[in-house]
Protein backbone atom coordinates (compact mmCIF):
# COMPACT_ATOMS: atom_id res chain seq x y z
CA UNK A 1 -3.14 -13.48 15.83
CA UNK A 2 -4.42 -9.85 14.47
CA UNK A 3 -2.16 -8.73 11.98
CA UNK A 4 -1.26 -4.74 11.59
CA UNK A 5 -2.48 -3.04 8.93
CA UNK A 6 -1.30 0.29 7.12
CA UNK A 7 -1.82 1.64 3.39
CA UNK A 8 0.96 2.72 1.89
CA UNK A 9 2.03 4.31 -1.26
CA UNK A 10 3.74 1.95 -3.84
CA UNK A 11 7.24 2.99 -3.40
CA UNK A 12 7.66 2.04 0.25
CA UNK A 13 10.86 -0.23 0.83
CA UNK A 14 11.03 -3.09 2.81
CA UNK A 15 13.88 -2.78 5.83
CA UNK A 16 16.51 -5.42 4.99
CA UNK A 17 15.19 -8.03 8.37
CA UNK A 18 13.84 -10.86 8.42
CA UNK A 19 9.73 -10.29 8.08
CA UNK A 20 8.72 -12.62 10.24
CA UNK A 21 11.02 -12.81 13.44
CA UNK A 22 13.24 -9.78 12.54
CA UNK A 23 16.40 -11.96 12.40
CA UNK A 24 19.06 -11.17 9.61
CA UNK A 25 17.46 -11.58 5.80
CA UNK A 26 18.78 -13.73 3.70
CA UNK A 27 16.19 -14.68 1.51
CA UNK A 28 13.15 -12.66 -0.48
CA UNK A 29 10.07 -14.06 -1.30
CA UNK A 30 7.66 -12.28 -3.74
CA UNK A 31 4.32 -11.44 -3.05
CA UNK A 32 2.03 -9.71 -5.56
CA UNK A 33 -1.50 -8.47 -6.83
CA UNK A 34 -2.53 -7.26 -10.12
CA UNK A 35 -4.13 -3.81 -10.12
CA UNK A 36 -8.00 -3.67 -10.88
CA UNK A 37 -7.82 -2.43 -14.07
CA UNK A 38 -5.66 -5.44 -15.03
CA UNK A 39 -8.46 -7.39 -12.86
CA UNK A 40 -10.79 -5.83 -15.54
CA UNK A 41 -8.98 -7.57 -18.53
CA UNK A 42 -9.47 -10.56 -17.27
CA UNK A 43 -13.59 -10.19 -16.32
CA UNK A 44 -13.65 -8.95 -20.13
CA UNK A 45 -10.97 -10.70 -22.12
CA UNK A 46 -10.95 -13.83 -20.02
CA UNK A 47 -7.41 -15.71 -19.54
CA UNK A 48 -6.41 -14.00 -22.69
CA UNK A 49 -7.27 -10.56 -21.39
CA UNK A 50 -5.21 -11.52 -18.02
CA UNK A 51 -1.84 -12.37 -20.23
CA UNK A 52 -2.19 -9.20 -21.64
CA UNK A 53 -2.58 -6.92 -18.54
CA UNK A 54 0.17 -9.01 -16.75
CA UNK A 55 2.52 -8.74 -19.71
CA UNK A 56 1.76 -4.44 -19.69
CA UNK A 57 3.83 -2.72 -17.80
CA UNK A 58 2.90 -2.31 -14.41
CA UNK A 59 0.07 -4.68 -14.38
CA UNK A 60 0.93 -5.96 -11.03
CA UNK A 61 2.35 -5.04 -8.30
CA UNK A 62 5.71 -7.09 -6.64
CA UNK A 63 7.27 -6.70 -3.97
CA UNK A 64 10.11 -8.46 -2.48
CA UNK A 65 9.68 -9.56 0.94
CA UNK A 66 12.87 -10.00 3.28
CA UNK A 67 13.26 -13.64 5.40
CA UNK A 68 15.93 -15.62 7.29
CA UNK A 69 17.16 -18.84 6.27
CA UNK A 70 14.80 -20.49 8.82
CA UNK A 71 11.40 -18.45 8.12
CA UNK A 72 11.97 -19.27 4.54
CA UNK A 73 12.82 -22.47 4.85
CA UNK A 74 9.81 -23.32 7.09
CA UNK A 75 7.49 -21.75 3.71
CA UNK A 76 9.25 -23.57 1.41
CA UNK A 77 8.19 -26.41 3.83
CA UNK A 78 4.90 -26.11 3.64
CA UNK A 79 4.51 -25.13 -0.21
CA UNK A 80 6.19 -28.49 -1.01
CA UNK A 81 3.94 -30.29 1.51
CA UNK A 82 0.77 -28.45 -0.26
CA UNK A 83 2.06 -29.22 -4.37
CA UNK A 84 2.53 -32.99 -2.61
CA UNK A 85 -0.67 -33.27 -1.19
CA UNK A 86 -2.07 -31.97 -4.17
CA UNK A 87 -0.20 -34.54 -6.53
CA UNK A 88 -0.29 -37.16 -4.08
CA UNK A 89 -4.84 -36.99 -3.98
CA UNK A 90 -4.94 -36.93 -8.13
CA UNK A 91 -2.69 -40.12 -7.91
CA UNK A 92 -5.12 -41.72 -5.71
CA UNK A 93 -8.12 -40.54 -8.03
CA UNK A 94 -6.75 -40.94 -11.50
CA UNK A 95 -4.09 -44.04 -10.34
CA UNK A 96 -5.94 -46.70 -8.67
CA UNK A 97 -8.99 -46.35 -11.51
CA UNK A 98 -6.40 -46.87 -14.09
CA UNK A 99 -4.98 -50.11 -11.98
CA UNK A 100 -8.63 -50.96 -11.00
CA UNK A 101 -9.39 -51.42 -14.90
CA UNK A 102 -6.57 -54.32 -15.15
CA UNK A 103 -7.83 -56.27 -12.15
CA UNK A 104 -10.66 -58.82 -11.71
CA UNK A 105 -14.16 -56.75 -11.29
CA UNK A 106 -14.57 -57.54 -7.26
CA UNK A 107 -10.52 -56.43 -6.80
CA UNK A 108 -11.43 -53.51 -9.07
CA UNK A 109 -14.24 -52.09 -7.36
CA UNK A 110 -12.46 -52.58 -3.57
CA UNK A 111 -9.18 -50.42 -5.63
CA UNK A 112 -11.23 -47.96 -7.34
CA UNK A 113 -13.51 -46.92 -4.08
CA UNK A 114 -9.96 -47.20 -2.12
CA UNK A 115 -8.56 -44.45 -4.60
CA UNK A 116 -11.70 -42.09 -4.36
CA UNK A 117 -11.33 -42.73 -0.18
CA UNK A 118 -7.35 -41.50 -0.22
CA UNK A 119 -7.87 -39.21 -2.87
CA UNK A 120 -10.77 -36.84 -2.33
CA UNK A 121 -9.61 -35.88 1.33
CA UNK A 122 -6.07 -35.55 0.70
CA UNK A 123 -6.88 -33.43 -2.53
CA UNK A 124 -10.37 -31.27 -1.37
CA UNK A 125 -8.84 -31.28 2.22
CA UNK A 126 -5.59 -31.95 3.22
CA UNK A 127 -4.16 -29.59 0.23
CA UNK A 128 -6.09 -26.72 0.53
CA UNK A 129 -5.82 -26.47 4.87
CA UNK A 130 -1.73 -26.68 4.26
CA UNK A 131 -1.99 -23.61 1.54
CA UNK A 132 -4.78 -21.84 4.36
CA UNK A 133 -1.88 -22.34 6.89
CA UNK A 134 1.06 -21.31 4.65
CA UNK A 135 -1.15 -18.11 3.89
CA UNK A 136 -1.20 -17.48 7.51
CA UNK A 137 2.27 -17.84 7.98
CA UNK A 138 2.79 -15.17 5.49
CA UNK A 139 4.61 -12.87 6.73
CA UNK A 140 3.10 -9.87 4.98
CA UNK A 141 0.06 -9.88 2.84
CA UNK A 142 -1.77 -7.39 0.25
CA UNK A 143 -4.77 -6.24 1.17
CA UNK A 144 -6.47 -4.16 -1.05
CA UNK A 145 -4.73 -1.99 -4.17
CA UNK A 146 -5.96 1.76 -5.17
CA UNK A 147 -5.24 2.70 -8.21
CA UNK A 148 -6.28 6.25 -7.66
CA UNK A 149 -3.97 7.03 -5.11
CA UNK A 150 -1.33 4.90 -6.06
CA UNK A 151 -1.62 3.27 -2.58
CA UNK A 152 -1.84 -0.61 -0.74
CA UNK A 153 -3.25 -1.98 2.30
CA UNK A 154 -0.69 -3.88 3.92
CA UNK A 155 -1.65 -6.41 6.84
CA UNK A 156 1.97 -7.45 8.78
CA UNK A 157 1.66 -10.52 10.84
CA UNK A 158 4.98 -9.25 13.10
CA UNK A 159 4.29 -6.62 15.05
CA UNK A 160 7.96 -5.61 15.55
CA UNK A 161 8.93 -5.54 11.94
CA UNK A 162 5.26 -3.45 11.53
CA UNK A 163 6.91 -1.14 13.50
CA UNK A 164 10.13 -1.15 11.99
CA UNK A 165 8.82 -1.09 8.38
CA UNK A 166 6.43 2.23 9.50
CA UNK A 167 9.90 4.04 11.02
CA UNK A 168 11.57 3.14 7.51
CA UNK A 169 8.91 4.43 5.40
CA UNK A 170 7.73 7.35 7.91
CA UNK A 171 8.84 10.13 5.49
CA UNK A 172 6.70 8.23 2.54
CA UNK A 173 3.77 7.81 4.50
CA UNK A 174 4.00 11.69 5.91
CA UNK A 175 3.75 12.66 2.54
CA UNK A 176 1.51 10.17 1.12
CA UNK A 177 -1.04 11.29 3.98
CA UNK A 178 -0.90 14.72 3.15
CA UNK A 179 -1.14 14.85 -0.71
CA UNK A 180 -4.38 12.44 -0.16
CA UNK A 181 -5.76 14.09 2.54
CA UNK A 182 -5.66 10.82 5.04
CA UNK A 183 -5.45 10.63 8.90
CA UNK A 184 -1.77 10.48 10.37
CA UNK A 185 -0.34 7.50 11.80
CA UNK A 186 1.65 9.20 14.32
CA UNK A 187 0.92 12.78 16.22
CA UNK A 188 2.14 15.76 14.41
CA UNK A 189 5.03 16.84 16.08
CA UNK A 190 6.53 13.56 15.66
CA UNK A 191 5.08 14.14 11.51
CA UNK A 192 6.50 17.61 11.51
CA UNK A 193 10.11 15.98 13.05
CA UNK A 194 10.12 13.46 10.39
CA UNK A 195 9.37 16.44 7.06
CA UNK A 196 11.59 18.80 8.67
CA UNK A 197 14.52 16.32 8.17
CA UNK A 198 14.34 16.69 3.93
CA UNK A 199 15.06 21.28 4.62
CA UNK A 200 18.57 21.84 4.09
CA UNK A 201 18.63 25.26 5.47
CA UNK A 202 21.63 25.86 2.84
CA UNK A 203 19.01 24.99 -0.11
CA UNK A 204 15.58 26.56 0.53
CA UNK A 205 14.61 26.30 -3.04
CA UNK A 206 15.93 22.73 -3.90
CA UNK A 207 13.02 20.56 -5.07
CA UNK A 208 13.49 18.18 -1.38
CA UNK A 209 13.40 21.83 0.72
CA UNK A 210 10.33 22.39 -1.18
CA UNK A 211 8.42 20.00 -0.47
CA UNK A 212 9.48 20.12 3.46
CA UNK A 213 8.42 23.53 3.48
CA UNK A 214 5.32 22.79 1.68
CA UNK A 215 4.12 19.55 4.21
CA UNK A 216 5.67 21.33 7.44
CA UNK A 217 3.07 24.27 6.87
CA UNK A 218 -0.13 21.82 6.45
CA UNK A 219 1.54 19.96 9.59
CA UNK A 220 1.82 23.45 11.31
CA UNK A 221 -1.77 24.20 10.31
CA UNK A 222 -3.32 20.67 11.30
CA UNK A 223 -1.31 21.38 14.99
CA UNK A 224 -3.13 24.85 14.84
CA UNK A 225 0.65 26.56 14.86
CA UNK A 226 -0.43 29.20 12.71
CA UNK A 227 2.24 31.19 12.59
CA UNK A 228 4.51 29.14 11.83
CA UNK A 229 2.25 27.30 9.00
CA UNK A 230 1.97 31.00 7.80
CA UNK A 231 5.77 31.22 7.71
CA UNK A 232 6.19 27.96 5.67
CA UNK A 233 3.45 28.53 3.01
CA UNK A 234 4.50 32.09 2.65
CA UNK A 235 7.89 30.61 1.47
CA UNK A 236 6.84 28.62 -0.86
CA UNK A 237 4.22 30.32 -2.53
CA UNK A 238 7.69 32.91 -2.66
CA UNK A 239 9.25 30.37 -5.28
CA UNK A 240 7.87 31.20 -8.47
CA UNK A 241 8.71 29.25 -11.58
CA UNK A 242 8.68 26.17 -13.14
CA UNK A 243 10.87 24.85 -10.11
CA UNK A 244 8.08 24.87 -7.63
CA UNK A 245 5.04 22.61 -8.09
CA UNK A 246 4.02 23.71 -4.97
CA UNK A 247 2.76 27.02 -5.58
CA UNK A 248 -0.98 26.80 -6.41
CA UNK A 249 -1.53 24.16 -3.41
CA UNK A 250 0.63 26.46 -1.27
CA UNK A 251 -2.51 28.88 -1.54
CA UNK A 252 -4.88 26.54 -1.07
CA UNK A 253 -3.41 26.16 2.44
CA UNK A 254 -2.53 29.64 2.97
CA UNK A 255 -5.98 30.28 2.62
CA UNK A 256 -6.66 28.26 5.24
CA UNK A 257 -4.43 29.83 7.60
CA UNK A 258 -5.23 33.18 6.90
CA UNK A 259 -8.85 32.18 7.84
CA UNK A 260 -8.00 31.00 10.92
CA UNK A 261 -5.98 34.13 11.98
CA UNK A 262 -8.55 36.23 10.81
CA UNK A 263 -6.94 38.07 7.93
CA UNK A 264 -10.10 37.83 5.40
CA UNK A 265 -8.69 39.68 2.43
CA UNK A 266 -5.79 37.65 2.48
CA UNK A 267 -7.85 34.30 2.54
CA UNK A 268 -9.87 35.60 0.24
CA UNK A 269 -7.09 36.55 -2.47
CA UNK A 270 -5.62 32.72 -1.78
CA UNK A 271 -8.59 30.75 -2.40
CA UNK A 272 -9.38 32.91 -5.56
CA UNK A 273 -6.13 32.35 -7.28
CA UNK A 274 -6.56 28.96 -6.24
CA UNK A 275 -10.76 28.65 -7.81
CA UNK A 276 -8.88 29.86 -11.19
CA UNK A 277 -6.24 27.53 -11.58
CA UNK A 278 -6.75 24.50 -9.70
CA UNK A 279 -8.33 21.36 -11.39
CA UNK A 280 -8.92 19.59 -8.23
CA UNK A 281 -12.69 19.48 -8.28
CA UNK A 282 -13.16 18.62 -4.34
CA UNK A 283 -10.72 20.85 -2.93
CA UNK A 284 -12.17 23.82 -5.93
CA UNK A 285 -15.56 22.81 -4.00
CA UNK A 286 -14.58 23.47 -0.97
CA UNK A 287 -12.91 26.50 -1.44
CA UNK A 288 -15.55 28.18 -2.97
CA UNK A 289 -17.71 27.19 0.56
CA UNK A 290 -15.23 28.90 2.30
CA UNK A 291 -14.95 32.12 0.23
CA UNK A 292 -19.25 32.40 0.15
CA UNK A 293 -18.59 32.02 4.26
CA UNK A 294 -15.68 35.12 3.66
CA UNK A 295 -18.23 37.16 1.66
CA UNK A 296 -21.17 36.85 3.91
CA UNK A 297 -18.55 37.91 6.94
């Protein structure tokens, strides 16, 4: 079956059903990956190297998956039946040679080829296709890890928990989108719905009414509501002070907005302020394409 897959940022939070079949949790079960720089300890340092990065802070990522008492039962199920298999082929391989050397030498050889017959399938086989099929099982798995973003791939083998776990998280993923400049998972109105619920109206400049102001206009300017993106940005870029770490991306945007409405000078003032101070190489880059195309004009 094709699992669902969305990247995330790290802080997402796992809605408190069951990840399989969306029944009542009970249980958690971990799941993890180390980060590729810890990945780099160990291609460097060797199993030394990987103590190390797993003993830094942060060298892996955990997260705490939610099951019921039956989904996690049925795992627990089939890791026992994989360690078992496992144990259960090195007892045929190492076992019946061991009783093969007290026997008489035509006994011995029927034991010892006996062991190798039980052994090697139930070790090189039988083990590894029950931990292929508990991996399968799995609930949710890790894809891929970016350090640079500070984001996962997550691949969900329930579609209704996908969906519930995207609802949960929708505010986290609005704004991870943005700030990385990534496609939306749902259209924007629904995007502009979900940052429009962090503006308290009675606390413009709190840090939450900031930052709702701030992703509402990009969401206004992406839906080509320019006005209202102008309205936004203009507000924010109105906060001055150590309060609002906003206001130099605030212009960026602005610029943008002004461009599209035509008001040159403006966008050109916007993108300026934003050349001097920004350290954001790409977006610098592109701004300075846009103000050549504002000079030319």
């Amino acid at each position: 079956m094709a699992r669902s897959t969305i990247e995330v940022p790290w802080d997402v939070e796992f809605p408190q059903t069951c990840a399989r079949c969306t029944a009542p949790a009970a249980k958690t079960m971990r799941i993890q990956r180390q980060r590729p720089s810890a990945q780099n300890w160990f291609l460097w340092f060797g199993f030394i190297g990987a103590a190390i990065a797993g003993a830094k802070k942060g060298g892996s990522l955990r997260f705490e998956i939610p099951y019921c008492e039956d989904c996690h039962r049925q795992d627990r199920i089939l890791l026992w039946a994989t360690w078992a298999a496992a144990l259960l082929g090195l007892l045929f391989l190492c076992g019946f040679p061991t009783l093969a050397g007290q026997l008489e030498d035509e006994t011995a050889d029927v034991v010892g080829a006996l062991g190798i017959m039980l052994g090697a399938p139930t070790l090189l086989i039988a083990a590894p296709v029950l931990a292929i099929v508990r991996s399968a099982h799995r609930a949710v798995h890790i894809k891929r890890v970016d350090e640079r973003s500070e984001s996962i791939r997550l691949a969900f083998r329930s579609q209704p928990y996908f969906e519930r776990f995207r609802q949960h998280n929708l505010e986290r993923i609005v704004s991870f989108v943005l700030r990385h400049g990534k496609q939306l998972p749902i259209p924007p109105d629904q995007a502009i719905a979900v940052v429009s619920r962090s503006i308290d109206e009675q606390e413009p400049r709190s840090p939450d009414s900031l930052k709702g102001y701030f992703e509402r206009g990009q969401l206004y300017l992406q839906a080509r509501m320019y006005d209202y993106a102008l309205a936004d940005l203009d507000w924010v870029v109105g906060v001055t002070g150590f309060e609002n770490p906003y206001f130099l991306e605030a212009q960026f945007f602005r610029g943008q907005v002004h461009m599209q409405l035509g008001n040159s000078m403006q966008a050109q003032t916007d993108l300026e302020n934003y050349v001097k101070a920004s350290s954001d190489r790409a977006r610098v880059r592109q701004a300075k394409r846009w103000l050549k195309q504002l000079r030319r004009a």
